[in-house]
Protein backbone atom coordinates (compact mmCIF):
# COMPACT_ATOMS: atom_id res chain seq x y z
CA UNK A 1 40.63 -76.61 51.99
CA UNK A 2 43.56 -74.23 53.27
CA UNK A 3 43.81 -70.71 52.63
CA UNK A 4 46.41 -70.55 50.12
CA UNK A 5 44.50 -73.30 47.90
CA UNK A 6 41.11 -70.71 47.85
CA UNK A 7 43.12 -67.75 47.39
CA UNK A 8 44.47 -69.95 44.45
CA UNK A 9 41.02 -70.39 42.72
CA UNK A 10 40.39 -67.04 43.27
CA UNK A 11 43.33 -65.38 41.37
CA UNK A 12 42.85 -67.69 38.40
CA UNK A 13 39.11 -67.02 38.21
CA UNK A 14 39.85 -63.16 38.33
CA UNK A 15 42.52 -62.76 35.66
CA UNK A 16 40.65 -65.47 33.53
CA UNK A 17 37.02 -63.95 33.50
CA UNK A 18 37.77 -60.06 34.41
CA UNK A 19 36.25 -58.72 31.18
CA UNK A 20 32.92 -61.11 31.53
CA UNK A 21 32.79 -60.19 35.36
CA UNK A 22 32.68 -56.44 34.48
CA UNK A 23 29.85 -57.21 32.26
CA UNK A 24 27.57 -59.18 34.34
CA UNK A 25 28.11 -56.45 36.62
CA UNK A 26 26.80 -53.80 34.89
CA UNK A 27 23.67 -56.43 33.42
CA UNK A 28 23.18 -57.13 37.15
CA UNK A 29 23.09 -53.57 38.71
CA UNK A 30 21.14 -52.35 35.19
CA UNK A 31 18.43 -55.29 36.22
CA UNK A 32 18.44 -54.34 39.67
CA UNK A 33 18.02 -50.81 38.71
CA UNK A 34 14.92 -51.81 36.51
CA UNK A 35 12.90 -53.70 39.04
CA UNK A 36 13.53 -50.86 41.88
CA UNK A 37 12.40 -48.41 39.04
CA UNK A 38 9.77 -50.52 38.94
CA UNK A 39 9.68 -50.82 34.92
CA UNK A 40 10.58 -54.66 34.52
CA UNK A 41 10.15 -55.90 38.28
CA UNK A 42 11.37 -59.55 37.31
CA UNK A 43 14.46 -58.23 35.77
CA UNK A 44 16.38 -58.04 39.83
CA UNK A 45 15.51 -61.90 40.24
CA UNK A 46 16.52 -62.87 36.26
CA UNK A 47 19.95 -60.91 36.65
CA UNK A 48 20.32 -62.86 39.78
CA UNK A 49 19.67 -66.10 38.25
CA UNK A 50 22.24 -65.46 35.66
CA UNK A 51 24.49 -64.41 38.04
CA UNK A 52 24.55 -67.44 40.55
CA UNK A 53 24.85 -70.14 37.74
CA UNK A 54 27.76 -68.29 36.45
CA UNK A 55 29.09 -68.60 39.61
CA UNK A 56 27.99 -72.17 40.25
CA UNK A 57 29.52 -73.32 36.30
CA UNK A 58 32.29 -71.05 36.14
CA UNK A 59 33.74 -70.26 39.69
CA UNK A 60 33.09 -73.59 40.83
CA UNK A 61 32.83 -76.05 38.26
CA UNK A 62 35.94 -74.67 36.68
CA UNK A 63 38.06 -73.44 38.54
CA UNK A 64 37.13 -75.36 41.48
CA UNK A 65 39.31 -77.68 42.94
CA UNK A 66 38.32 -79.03 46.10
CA UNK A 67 35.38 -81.76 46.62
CA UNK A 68 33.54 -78.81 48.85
CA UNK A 69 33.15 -76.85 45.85
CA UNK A 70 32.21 -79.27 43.61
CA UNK A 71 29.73 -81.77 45.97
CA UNK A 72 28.25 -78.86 48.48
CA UNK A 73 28.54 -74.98 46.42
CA UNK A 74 28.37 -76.42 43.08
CA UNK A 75 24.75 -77.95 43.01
CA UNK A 76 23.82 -75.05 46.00
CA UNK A 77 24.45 -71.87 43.14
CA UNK A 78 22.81 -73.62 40.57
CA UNK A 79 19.97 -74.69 42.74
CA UNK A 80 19.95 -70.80 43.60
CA UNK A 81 20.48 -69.75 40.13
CA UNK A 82 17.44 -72.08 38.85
CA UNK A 83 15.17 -70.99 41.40
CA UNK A 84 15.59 -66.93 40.78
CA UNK A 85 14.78 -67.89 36.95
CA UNK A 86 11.80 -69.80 37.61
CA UNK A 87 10.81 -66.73 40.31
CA UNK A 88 11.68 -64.08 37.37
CA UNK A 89 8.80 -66.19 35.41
CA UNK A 90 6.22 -67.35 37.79
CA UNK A 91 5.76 -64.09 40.24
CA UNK A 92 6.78 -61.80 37.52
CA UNK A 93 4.47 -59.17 38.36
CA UNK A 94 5.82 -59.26 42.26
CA UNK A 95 6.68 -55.45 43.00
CA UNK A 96 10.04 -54.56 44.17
CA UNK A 97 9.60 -52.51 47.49
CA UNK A 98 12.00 -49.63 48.43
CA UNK A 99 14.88 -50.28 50.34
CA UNK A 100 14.68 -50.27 54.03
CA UNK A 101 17.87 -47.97 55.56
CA UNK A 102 19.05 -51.71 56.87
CA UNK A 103 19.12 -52.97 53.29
CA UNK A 104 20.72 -50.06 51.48
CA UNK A 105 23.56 -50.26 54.41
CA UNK A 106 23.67 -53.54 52.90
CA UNK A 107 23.43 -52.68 49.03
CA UNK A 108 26.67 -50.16 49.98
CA UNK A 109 28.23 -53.19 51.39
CA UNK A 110 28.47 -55.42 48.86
CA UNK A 111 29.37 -52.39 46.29
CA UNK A 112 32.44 -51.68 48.96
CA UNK A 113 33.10 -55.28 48.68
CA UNK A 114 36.35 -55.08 45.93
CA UNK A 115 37.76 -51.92 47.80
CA UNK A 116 37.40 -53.16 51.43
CA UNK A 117 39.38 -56.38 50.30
CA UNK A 118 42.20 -54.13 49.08
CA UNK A 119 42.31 -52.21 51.90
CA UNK A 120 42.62 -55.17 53.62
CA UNK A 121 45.95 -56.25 51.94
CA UNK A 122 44.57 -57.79 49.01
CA UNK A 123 46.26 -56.96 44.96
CA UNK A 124 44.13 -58.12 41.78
CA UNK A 125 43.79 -60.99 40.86
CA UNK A 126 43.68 -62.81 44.61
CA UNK A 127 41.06 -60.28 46.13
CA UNK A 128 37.44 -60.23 46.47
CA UNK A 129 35.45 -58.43 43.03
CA UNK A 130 32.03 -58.04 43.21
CA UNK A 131 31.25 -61.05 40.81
CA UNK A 132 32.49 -63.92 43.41
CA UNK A 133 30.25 -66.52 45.50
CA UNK A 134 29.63 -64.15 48.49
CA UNK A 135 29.51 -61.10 47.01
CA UNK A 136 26.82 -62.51 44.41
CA UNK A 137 25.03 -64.05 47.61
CA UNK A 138 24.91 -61.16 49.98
CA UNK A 139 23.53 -58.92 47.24
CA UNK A 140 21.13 -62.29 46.27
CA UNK A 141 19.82 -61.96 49.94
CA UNK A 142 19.42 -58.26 49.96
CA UNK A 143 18.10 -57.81 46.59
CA UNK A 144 15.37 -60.76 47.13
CA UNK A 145 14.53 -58.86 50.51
CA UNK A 146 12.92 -56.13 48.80
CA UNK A 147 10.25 -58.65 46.77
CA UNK A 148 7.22 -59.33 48.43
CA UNK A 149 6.93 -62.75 47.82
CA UNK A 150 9.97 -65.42 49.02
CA UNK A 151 10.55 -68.72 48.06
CA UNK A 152 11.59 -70.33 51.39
CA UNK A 153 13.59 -73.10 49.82
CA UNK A 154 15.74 -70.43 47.94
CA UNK A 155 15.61 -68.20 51.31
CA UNK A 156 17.37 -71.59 52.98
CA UNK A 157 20.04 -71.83 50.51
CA UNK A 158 20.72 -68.51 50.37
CA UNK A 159 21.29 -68.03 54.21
CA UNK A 160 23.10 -71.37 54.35
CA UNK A 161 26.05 -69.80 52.11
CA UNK A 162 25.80 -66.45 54.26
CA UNK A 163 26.28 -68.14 57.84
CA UNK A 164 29.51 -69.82 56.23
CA UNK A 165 30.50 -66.32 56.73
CA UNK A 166 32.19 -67.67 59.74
CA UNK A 167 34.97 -69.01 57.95
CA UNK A 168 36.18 -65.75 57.13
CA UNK A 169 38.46 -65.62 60.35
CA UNK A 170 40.00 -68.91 59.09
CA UNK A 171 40.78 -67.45 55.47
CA UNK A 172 41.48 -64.35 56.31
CA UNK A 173 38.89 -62.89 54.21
CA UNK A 174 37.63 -60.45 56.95
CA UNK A 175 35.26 -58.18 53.66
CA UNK A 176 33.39 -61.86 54.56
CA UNK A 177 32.36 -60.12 57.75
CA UNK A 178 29.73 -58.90 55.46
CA UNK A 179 28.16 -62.02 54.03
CA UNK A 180 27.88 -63.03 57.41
CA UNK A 181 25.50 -60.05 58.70
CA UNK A 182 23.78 -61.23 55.05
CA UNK A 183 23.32 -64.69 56.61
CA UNK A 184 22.09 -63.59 59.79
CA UNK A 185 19.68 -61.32 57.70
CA UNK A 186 18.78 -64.40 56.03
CA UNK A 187 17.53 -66.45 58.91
CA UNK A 188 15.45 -62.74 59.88
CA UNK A 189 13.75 -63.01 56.35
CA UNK A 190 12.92 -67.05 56.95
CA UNK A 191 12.01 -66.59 60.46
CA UNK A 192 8.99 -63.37 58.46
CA UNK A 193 8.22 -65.75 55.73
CA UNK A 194 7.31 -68.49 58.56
CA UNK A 195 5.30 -66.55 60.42
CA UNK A 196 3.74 -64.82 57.32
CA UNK A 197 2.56 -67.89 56.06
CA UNK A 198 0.75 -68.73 59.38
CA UNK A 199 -1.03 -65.29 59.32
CA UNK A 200 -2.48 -66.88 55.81
């Protein structure tokens, strides 16, 4: 896939689904802002849920046009998407924990996401919004970080999208820079979760 081809998919996906990206925003960071509260804790991982098979059916599925999109990141968001709905249900009581300062630099991150692609060059519609594949995964990682209980499966898929950070430089989508340190983050959270589960 060249540059100009994924630059392609993303300025049809933004002028086509602007007005349902703004929403999901605000259901997302409403969610978010429910489980950190503390009020509904499963709300963060339902929100996310939502979020990554919209990605997975919409971004990919249609507007999509490479086999990479549809063989490898299709069935990878819904997988994702899937697995934060059945974590929303079966560890619904799991409490969300306060941000470390690591994860809010994080959390500010992905909100700078839209204007750190524009000051990068990038005009609406081909530039990065906060509703995109790695946006939605960097805040996935970060967000999940704060429960105390991980799926390690989900963990895996989620870091596997954040180390293809990398491919920023060949894009030239350097606001990727960011879902790379999410990656990396990623393997940290794996790397707990292993030993964690020896401890048990």
């Amino acid at each position: 896939m060249n540059a100009q081809a994924f630059w392609n998919v993303i300025g049809n996906y933004n002028e086509q689904t602007k007005i349902i990206q703004i929403g999901l925003l605000i259901f997302v960071i409403l969610a978010i802002t429910l489980s950190y509260i503390q009020k509904v804790n499963w709300a963060a991982k339902f929100a996310l849920g939502i979020a990554n098979l919209f990605i997975g059916i919409v971004f990919f599925a249609l507007y999509g046009t490479e086999p990479i999109q549809k063989f490898f990141a299709l069935p990878l968001y819904l997988l994702c998407g899937i697995l934060f709905l059945y974590e929303s249900r079966h560890n619904k009581n799991d409490i969300f924990e306060k941000f470390t300062p690591f994860q809010i630099l994080l959390m500010a991150l992905y909100l700078l996401y839209p204007l750190i692609s524009v000051v990068l060059g990038n005009n609406f519609p081909q530039m990065v919004t906060h509703i995109m594949p790695c946006p939605i995964v960097s805040l996935s990682i970060t967000v999940y970080a704060g429960y105390k209980r991980k799926n390690k499966l989900l963990i895996i898929l989620l870091t596997a999208w954040g180390l293809t950070g990398i491919r920023s430089i060949i894009f030239n989508v350097y606001e990727d820079i960011i879902l790379l340190i999410c990656g990396f983050y990623g393997i940290a959270l794996f790397v707990s979760e292993i030993k964690r589960s020896k401890i048990k």
